[in-house]
Protein backbone atom coordinates (compact mmCIF):
# COMPACT_ATOMS: atom_id res chain seq x y z
CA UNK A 1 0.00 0.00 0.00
CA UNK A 2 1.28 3.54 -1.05
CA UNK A 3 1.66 6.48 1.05
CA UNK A 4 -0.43 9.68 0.60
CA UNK A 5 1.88 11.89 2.22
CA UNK A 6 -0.63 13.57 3.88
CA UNK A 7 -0.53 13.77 7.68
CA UNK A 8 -3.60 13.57 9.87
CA UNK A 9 -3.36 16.97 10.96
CA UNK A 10 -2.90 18.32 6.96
CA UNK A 11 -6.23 16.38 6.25
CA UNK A 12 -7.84 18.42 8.83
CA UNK A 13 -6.85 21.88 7.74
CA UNK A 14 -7.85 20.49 4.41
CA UNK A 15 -11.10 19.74 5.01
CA UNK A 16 -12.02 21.99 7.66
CA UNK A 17 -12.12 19.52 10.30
CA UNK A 18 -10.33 19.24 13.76
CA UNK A 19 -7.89 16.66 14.62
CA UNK A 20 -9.72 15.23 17.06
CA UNK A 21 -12.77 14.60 14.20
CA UNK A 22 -10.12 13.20 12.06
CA UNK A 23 -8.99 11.17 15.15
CA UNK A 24 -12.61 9.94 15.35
CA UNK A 25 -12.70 9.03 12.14
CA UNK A 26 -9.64 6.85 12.61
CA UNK A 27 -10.63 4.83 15.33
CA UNK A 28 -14.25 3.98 13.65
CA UNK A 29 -12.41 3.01 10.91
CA UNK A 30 -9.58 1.05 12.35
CA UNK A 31 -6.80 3.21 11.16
CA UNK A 32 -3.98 3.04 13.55
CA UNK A 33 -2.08 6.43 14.79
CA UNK A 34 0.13 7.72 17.32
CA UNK A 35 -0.43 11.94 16.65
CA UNK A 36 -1.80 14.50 14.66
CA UNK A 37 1.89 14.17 12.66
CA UNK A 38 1.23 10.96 11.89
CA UNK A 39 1.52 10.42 7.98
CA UNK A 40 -1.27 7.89 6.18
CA UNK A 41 -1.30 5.52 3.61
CA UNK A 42 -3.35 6.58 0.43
CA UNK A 43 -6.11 3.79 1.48
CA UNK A 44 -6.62 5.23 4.76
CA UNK A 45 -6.16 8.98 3.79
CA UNK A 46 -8.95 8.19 1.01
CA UNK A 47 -11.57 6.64 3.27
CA UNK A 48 -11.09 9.70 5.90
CA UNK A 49 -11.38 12.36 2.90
CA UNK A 50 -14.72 10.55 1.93
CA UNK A 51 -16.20 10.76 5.59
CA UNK A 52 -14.78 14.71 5.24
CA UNK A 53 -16.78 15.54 2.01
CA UNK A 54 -20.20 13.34 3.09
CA UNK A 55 -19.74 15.81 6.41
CA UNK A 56 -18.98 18.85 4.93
CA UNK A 57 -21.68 17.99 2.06
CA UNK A 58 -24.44 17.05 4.66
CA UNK A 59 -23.21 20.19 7.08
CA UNK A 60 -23.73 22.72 3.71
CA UNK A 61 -27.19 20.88 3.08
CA UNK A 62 -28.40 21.41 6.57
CA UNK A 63 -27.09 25.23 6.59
CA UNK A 64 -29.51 25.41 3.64
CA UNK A 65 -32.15 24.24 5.17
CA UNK A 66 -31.89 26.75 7.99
């Protein structure tokens, strides 16, 4: 498996989530870590950036609705 080169804390800022979201994220998807430096393979850093666009999609939808 390749690496993304993306750390856990660069996803965040990314995707305008905190670390400890992306932390969540992690541990309901079984991706092991040790810190918010910790660097991802592309598998893992894929399956978090899908959870980050169905949030941000669902939070835009809802901010809509308001």
């Amino acid at each position: 498996m390749g690496f993304a080169d993306v750390s856990i804390a660069e996803l965040a800022t990314d995707y305008n989530l905190t670390v400890e979201e992306v932390f969540f994220l992690c541990e309901r998807l079984g991706i092991a870590y040790k810190s918010s430096k910790t660097r991802l393979p592309l598998e893992d850093a894929k399956a978090i950036i899908s959870h980050a666009i169905e949030k941000n999609n669902s939070d835009s939808q809802e901010e809509a609705a308001s």
